[in-house]
PDB file of N, CA and C in Angstrom:
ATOM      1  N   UNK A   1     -19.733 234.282 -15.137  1.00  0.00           N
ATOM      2  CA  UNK A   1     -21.163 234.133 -15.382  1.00  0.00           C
ATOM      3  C   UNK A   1     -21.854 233.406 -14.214  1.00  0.00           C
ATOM      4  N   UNK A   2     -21.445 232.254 -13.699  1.00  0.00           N
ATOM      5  CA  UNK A   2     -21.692 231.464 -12.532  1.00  0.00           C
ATOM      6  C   UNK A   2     -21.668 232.284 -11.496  1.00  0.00           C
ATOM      7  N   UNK A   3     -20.864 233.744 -10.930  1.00  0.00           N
ATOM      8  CA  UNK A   3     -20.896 234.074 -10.052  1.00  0.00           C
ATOM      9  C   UNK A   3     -22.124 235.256  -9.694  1.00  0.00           C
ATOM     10  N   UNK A   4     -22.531 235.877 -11.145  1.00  0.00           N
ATOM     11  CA  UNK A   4     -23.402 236.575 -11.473  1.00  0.00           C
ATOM     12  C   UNK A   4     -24.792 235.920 -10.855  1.00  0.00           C
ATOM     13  N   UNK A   5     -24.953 234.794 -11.605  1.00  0.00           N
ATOM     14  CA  UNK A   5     -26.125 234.312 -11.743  1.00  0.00           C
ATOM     15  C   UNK A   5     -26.493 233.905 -10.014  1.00  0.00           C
ATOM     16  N   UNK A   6     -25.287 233.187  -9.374  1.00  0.00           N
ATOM     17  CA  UNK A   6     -25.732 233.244  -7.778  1.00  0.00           C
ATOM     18  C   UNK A   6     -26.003 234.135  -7.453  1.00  0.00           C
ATOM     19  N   UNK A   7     -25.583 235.658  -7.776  1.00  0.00           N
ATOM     20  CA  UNK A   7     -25.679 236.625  -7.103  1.00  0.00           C
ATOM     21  C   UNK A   7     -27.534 237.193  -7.030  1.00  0.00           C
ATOM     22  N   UNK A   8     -27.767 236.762  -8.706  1.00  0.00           N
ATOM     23  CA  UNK A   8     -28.827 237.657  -9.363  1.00  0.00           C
ATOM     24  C   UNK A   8     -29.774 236.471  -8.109  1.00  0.00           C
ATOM     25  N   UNK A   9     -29.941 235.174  -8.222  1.00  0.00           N
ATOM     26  CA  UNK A   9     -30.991 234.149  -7.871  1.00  0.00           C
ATOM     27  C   UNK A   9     -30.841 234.449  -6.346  1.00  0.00           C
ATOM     28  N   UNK A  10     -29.678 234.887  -5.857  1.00  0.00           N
ATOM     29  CA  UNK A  10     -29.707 234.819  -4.225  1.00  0.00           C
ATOM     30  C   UNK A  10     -30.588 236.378  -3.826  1.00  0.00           C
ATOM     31  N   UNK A  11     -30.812 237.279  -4.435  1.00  0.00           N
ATOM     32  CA  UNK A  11     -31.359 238.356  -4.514  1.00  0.00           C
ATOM     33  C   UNK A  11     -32.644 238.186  -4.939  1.00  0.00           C
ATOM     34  N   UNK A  12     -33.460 237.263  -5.883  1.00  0.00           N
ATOM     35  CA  UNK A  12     -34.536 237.354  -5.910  1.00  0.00           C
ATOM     36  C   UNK A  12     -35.303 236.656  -4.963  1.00  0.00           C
ATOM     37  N   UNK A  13     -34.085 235.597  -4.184  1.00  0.00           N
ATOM     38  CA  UNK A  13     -34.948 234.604  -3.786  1.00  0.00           C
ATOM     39  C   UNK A  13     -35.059 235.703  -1.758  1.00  0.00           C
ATOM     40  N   UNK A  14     -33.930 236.504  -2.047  1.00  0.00           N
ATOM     41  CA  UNK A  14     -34.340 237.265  -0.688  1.00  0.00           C
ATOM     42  C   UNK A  14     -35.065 238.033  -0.803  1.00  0.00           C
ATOM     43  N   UNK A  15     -35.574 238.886  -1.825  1.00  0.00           N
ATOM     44  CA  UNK A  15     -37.163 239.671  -2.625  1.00  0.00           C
ATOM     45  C   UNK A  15     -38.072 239.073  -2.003  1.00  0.00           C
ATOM     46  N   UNK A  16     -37.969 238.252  -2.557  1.00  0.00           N
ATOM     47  CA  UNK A  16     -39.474 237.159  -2.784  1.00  0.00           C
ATOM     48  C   UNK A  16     -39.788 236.767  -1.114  1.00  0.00           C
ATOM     49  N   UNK A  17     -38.668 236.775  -0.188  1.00  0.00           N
ATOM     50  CA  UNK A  17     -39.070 236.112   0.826  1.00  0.00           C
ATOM     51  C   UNK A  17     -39.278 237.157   1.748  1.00  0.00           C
ATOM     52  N   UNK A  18     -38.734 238.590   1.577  1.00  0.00           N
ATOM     53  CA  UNK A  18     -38.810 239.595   2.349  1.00  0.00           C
ATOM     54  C   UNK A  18     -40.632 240.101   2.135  1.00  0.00           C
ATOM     55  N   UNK A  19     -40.749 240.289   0.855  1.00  0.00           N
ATOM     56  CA  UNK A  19     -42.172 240.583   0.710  1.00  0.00           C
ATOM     57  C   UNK A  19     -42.954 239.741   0.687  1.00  0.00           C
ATOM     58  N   UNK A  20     -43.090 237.743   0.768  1.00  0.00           N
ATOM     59  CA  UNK A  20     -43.657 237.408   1.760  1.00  0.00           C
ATOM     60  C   UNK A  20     -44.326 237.344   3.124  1.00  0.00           C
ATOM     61  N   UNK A  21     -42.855 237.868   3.876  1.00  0.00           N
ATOM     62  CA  UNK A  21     -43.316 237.966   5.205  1.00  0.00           C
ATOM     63  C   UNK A  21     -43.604 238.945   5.401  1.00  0.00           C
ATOM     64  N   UNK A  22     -43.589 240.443   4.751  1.00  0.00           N
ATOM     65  CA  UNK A  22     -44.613 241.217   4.874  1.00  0.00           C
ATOM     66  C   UNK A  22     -46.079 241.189   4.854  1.00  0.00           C
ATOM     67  N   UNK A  23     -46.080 240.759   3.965  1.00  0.00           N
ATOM     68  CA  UNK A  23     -47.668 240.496   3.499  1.00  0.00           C
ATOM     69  C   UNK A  23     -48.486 239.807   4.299  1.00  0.00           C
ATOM     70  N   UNK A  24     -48.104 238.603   4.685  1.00  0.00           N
ATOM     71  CA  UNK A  24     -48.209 237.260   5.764  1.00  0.00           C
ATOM     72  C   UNK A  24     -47.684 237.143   6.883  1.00  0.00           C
ATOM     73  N   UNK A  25     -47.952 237.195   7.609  1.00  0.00           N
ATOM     74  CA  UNK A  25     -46.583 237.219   9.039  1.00  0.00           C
ATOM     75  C   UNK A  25     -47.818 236.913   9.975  1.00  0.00           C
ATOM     76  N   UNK A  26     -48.592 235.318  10.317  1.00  0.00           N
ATOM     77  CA  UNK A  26     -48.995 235.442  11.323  1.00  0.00           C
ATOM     78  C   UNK A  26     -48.469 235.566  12.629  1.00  0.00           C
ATOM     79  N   UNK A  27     -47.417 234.986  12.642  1.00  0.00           N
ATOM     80  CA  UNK A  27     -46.607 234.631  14.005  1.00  0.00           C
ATOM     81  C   UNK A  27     -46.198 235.843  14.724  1.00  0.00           C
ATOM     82  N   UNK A  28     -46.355 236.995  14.098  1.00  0.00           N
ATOM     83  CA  UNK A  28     -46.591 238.645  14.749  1.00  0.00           C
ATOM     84  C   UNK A  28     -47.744 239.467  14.457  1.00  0.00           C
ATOM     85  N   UNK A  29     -48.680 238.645  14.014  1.00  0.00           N
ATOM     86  CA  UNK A  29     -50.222 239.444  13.761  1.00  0.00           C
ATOM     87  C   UNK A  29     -51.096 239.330  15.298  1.00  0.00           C
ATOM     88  N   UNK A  30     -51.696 240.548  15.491  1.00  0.00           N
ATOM     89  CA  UNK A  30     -52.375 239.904  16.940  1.00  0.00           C
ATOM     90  C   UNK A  30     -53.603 239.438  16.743  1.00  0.00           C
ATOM     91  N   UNK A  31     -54.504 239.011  17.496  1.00  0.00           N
ATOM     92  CA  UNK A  31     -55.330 237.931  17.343  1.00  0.00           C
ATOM     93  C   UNK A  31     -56.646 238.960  16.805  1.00  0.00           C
ATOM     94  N   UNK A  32     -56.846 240.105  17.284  1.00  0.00           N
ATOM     95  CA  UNK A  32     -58.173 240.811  16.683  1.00  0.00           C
ATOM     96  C   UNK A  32     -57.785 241.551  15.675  1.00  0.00           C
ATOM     97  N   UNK A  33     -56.634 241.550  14.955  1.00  0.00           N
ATOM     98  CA  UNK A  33     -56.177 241.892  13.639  1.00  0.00           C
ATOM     99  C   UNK A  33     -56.755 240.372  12.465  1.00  0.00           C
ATOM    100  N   UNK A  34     -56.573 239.366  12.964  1.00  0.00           N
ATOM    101  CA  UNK A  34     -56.573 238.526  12.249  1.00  0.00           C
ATOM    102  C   UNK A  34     -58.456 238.134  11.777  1.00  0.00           C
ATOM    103  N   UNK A  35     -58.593 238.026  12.977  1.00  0.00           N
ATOM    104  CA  UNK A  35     -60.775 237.734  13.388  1.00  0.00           C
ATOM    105  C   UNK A  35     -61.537 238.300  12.692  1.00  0.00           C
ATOM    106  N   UNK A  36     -62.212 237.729  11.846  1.00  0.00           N
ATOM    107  CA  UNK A  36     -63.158 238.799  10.888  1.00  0.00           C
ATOM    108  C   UNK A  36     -64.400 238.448  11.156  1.00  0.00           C
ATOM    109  N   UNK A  37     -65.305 237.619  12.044  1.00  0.00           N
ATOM    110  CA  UNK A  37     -66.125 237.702  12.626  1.00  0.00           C
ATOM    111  C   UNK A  37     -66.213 237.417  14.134  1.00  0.00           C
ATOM    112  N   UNK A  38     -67.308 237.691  14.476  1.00  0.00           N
ATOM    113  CA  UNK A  38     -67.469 237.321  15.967  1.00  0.00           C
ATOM    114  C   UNK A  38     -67.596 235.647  16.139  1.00  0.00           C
ATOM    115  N   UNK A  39     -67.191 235.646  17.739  1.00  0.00           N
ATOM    116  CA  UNK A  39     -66.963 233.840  17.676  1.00  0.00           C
ATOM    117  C   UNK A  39     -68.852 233.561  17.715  1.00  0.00           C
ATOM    118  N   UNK A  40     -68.872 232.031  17.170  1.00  0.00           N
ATOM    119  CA  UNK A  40     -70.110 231.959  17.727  1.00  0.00           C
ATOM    120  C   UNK A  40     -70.302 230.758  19.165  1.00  0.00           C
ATOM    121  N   UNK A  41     -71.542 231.404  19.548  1.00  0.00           N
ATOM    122  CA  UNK A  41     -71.779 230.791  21.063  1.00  0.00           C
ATOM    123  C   UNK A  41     -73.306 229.802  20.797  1.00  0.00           C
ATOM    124  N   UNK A  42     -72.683 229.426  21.845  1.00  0.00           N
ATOM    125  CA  UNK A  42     -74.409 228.050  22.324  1.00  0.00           C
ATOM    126  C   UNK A  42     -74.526 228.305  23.560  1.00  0.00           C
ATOM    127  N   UNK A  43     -75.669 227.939  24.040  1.00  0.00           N
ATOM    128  CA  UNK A  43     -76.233 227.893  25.395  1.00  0.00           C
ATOM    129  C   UNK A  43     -75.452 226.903  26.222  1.00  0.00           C
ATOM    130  N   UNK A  44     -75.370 226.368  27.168  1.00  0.00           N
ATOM    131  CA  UNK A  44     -74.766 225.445  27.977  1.00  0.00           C
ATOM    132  C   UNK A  44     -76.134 224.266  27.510  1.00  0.00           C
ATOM    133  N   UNK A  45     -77.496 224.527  27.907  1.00  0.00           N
ATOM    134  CA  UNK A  45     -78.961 223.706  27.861  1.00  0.00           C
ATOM    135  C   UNK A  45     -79.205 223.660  26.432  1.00  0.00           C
ATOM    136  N   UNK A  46     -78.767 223.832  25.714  1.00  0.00           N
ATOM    137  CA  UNK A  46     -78.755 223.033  23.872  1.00  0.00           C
ATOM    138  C   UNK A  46     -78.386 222.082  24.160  1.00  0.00           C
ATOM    139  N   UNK A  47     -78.666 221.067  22.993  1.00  0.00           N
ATOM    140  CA  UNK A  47     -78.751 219.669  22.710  1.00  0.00           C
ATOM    141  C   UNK A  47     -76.989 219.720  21.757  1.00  0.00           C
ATOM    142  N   UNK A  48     -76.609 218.514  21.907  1.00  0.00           N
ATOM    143  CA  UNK A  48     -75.841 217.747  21.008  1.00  0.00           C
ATOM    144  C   UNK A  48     -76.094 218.212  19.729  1.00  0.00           C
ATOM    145  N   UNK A  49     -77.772 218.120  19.555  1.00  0.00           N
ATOM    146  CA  UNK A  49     -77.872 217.865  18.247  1.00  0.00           C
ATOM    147  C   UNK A  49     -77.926 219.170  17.536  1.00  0.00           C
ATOM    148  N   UNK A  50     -78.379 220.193  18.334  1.00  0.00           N
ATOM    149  CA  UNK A  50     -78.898 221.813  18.134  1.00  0.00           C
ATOM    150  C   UNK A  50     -77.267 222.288  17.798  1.00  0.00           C
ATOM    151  N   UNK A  51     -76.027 221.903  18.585  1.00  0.00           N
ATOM    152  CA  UNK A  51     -74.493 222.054  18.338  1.00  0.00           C
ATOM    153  C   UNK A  51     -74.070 222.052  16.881  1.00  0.00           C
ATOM    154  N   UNK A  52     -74.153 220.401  16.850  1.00  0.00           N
ATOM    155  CA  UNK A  52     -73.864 220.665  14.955  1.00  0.00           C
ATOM    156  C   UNK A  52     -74.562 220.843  14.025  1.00  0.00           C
ATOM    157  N   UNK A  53     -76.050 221.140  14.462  1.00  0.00           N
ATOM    158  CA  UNK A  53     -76.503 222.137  13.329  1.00  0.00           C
ATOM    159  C   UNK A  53     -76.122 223.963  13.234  1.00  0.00           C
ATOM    160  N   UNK A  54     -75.957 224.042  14.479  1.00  0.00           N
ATOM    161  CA  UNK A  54     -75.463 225.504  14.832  1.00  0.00           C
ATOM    162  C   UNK A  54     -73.849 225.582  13.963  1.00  0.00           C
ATOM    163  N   UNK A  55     -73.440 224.391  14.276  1.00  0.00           N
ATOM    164  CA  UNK A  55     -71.841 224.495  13.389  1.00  0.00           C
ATOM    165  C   UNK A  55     -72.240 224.608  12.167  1.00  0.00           C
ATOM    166  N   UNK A  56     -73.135 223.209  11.418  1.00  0.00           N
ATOM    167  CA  UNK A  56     -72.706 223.393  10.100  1.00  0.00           C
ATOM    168  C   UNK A  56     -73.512 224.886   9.534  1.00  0.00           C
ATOM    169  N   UNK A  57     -74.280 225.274  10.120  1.00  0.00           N
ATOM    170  CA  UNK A  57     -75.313 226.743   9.561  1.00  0.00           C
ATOM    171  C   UNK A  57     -74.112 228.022   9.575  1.00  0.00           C
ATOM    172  N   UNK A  58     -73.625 227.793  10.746  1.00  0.00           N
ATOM    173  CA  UNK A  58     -72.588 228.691  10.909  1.00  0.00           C
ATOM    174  C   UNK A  58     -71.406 228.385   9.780  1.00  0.00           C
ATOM    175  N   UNK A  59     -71.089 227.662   9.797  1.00  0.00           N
ATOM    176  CA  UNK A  59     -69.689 227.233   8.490  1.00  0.00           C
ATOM    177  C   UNK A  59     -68.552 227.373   9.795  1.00  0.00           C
ATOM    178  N   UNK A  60     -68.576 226.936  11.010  1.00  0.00           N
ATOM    179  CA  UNK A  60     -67.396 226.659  11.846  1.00  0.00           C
ATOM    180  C   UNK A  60     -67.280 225.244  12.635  1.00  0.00           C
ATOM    181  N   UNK A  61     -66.001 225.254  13.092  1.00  0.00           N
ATOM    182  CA  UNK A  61     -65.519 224.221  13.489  1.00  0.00           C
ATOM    183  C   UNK A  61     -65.422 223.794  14.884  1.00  0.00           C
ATOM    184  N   UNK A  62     -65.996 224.757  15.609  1.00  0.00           N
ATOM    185  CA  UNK A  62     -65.795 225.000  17.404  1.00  0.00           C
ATOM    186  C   UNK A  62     -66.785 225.928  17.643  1.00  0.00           C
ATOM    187  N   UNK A  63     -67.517 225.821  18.809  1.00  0.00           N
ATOM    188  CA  UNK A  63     -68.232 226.335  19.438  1.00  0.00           C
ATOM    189  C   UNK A  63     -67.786 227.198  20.517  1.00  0.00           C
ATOM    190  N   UNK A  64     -68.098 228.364  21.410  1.00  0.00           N
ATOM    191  CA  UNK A  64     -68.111 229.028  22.529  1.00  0.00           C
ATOM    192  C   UNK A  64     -69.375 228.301  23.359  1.00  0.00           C
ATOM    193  N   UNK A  65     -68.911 227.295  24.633  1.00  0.00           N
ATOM    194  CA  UNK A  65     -70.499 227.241  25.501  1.00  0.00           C
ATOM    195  C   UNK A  65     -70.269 228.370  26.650  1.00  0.00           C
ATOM    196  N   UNK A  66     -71.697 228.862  26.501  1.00  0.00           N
ATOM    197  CA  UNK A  66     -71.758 229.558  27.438  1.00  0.00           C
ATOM    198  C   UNK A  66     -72.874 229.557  28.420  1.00  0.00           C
ATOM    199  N   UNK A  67     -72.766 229.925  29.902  1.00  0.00           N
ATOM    200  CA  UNK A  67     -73.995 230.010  30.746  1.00  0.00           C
ATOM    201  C   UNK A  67     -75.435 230.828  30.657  1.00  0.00           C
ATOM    202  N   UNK A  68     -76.108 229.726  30.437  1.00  0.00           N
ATOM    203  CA  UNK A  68     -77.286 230.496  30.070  1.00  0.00           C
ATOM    204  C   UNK A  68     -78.121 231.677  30.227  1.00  0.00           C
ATOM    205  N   UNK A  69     -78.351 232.699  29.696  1.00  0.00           N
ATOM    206  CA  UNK A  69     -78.575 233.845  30.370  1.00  0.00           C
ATOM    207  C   UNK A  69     -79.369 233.757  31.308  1.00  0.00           C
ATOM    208  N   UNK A  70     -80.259 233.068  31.907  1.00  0.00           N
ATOM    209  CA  UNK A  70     -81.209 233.568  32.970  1.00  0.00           C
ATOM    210  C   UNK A  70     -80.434 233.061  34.647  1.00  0.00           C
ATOM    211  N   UNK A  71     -79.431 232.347  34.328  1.00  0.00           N
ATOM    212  CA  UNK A  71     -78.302 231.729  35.159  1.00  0.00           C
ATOM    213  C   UNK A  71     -77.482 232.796  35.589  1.00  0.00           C
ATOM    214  N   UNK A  72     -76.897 234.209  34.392  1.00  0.00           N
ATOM    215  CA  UNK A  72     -76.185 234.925  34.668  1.00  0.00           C
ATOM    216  C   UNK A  72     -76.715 236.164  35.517  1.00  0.00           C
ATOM    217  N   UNK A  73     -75.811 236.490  36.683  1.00  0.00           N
ATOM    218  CA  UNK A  73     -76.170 237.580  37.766  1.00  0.00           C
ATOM    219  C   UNK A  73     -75.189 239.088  36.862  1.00  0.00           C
ATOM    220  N   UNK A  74     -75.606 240.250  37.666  1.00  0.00           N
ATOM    221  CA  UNK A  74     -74.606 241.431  36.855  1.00  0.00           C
ATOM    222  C   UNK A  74     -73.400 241.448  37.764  1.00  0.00           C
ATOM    223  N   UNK A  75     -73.264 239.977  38.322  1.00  0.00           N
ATOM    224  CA  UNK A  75     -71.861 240.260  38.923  1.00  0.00           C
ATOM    225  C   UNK A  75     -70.374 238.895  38.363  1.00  0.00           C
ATOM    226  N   UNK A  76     -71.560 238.290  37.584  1.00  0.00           N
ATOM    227  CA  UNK A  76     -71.069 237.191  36.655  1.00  0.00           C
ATOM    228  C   UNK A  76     -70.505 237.859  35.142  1.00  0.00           C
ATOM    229  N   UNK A  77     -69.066 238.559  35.293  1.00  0.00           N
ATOM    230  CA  UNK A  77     -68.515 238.942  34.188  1.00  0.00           C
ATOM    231  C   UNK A  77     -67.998 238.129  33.453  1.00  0.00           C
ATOM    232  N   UNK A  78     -67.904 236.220  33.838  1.00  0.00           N
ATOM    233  CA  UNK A  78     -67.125 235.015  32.922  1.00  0.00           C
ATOM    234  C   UNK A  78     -68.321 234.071  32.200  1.00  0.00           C
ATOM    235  N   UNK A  79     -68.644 234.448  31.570  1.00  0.00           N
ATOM    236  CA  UNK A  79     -70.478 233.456  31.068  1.00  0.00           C
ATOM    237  C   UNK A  79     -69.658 232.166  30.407  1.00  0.00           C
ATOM    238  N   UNK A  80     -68.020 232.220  29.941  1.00  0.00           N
ATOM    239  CA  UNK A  80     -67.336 231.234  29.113  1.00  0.00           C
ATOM    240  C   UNK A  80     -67.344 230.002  29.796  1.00  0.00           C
ATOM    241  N   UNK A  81     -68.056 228.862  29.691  1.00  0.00           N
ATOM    242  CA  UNK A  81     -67.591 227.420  30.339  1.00  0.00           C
ATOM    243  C   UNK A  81     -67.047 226.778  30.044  1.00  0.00           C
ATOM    244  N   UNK A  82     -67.285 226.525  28.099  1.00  0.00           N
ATOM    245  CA  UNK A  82     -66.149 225.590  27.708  1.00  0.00           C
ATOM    246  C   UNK A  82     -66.316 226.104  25.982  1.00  0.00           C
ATOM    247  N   UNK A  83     -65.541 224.842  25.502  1.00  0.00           N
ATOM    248  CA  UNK A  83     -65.617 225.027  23.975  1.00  0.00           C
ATOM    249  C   UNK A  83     -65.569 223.874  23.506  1.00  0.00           C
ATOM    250  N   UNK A  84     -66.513 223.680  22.703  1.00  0.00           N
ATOM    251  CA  UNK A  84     -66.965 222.259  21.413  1.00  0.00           C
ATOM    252  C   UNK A  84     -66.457 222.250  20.644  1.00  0.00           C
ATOM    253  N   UNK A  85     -65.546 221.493  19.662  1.00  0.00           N
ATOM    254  CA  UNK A  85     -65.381 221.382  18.212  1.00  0.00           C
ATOM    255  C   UNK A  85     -66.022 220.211  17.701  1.00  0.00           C
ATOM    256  N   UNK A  86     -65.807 220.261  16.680  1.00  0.00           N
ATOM    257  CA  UNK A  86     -65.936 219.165  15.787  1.00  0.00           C
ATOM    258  C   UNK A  86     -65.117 217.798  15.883  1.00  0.00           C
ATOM    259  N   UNK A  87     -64.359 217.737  16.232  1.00  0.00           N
ATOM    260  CA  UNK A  87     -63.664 216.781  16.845  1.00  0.00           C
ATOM    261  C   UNK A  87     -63.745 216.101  17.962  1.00  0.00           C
ATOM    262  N   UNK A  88     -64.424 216.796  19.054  1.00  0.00           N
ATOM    263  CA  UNK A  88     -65.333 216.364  20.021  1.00  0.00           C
ATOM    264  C   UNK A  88     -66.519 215.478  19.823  1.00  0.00           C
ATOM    265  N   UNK A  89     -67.135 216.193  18.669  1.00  0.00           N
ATOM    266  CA  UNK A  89     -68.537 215.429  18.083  1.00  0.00           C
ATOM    267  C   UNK A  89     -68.137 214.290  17.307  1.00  0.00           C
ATOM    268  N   UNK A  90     -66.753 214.376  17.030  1.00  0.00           N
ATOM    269  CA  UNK A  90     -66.584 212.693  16.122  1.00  0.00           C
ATOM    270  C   UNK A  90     -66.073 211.985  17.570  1.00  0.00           C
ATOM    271  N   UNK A  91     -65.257 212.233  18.108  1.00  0.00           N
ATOM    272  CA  UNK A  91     -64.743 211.265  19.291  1.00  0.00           C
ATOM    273  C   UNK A  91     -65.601 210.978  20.117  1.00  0.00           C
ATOM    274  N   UNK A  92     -65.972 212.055  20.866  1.00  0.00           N
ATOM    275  CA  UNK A  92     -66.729 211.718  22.050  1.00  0.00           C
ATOM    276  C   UNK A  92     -68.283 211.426  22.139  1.00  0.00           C
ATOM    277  N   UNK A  93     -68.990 211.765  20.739  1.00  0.00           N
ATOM    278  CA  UNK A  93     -70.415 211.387  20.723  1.00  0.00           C
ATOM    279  C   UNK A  93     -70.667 210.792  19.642  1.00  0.00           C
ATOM    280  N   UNK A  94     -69.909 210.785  18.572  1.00  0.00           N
ATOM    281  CA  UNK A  94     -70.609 209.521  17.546  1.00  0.00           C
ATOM    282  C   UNK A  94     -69.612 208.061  17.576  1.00  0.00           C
ATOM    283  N   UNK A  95     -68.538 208.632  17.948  1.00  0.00           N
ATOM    284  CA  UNK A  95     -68.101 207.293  18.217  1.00  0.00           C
ATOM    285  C   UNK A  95     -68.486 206.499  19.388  1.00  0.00           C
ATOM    286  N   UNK A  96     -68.932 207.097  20.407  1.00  0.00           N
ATOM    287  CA  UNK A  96     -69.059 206.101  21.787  1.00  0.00           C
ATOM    288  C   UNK A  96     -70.711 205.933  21.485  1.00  0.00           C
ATOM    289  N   UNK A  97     -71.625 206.639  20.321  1.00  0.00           N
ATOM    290  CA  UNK A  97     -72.706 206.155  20.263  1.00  0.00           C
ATOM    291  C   UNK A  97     -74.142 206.866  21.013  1.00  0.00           C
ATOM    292  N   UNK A  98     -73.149 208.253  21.855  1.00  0.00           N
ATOM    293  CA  UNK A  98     -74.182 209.095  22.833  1.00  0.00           C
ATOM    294  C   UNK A  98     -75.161 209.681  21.710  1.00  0.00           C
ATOM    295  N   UNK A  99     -75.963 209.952  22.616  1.00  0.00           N
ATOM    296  CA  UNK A  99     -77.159 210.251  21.837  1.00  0.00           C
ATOM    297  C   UNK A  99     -77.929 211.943  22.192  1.00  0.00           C
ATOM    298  N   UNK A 100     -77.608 212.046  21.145  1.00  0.00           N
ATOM    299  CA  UNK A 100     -77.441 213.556  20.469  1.00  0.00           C
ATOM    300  C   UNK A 100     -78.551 214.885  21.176  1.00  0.00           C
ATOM    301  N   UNK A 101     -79.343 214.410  21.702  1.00  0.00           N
ATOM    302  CA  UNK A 101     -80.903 214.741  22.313  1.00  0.00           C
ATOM    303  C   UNK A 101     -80.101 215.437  23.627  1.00  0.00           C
ATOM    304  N   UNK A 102     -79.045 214.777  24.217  1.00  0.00           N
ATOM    305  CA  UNK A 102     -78.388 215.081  25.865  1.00  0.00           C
ATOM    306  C   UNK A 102     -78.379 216.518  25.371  1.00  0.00           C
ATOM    307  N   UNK A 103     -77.410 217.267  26.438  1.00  0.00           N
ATOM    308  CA  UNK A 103     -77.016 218.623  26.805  1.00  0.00           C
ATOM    309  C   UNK A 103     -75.810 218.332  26.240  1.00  0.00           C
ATOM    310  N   UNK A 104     -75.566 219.727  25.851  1.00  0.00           N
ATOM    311  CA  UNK A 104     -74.006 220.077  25.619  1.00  0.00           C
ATOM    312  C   UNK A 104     -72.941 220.213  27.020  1.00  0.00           C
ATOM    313  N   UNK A 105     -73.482 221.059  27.896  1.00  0.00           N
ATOM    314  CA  UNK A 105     -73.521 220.286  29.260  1.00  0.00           C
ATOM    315  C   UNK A 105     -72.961 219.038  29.963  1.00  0.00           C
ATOM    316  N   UNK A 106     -73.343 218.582  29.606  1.00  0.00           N
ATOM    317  CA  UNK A 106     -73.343 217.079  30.027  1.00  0.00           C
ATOM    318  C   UNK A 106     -72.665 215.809  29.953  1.00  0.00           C
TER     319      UNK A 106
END
């Protein structure tokens, strides 16, 4: 009976884990399989403060900055400069006290 029952539990528990990782498998999903919207972007010349309202309106956690369009030439195919999160905005500007009005920029 004991040998049964390992047999039956070692079989469900390889079921259960095989059709897991079907279902789920990021660690072999590619990245525009996974993305269900577009990233969102800010200007480089937005404010601090224009950032996390753009986050919280948006419902995200990181920003795309990008170069402002009247900056970009048609030979400027990289507009990407950097990227903001939310974690930025707790470390680097409410904790040191900067004031929110600056550039993202900056």
């Amino acid at each position: 009976f004991a040998d049964f029952m390992e047999l039956e539990d070692s079989a469900r528990l390889r079921n259960a884990i095989s059709s897991r990782s079907d279902g789920n498998d990021l660690t072999t999903a590619k990245a525009r399989k996974i993305l269900t919207r577009d990233p969102v972007t800010l200007e480089a010349t937005a404010s601090i403060q224009e950032a996390a309202s753009l986050m919280a309106e948006e419902n995200v956690t990181a920003l795309l900055i990008v170069r402002p369009t009247e900056e970009l030439t048609e030979e400027d195919d990289d507009q990407l400069l950097g990227i903001l999160t939310d974690r930025d905005l707790c470390i680097r500007v409410l904790a040191q006290g900067i004031d929110t009005n600056i550039l993202v920029s900056e």
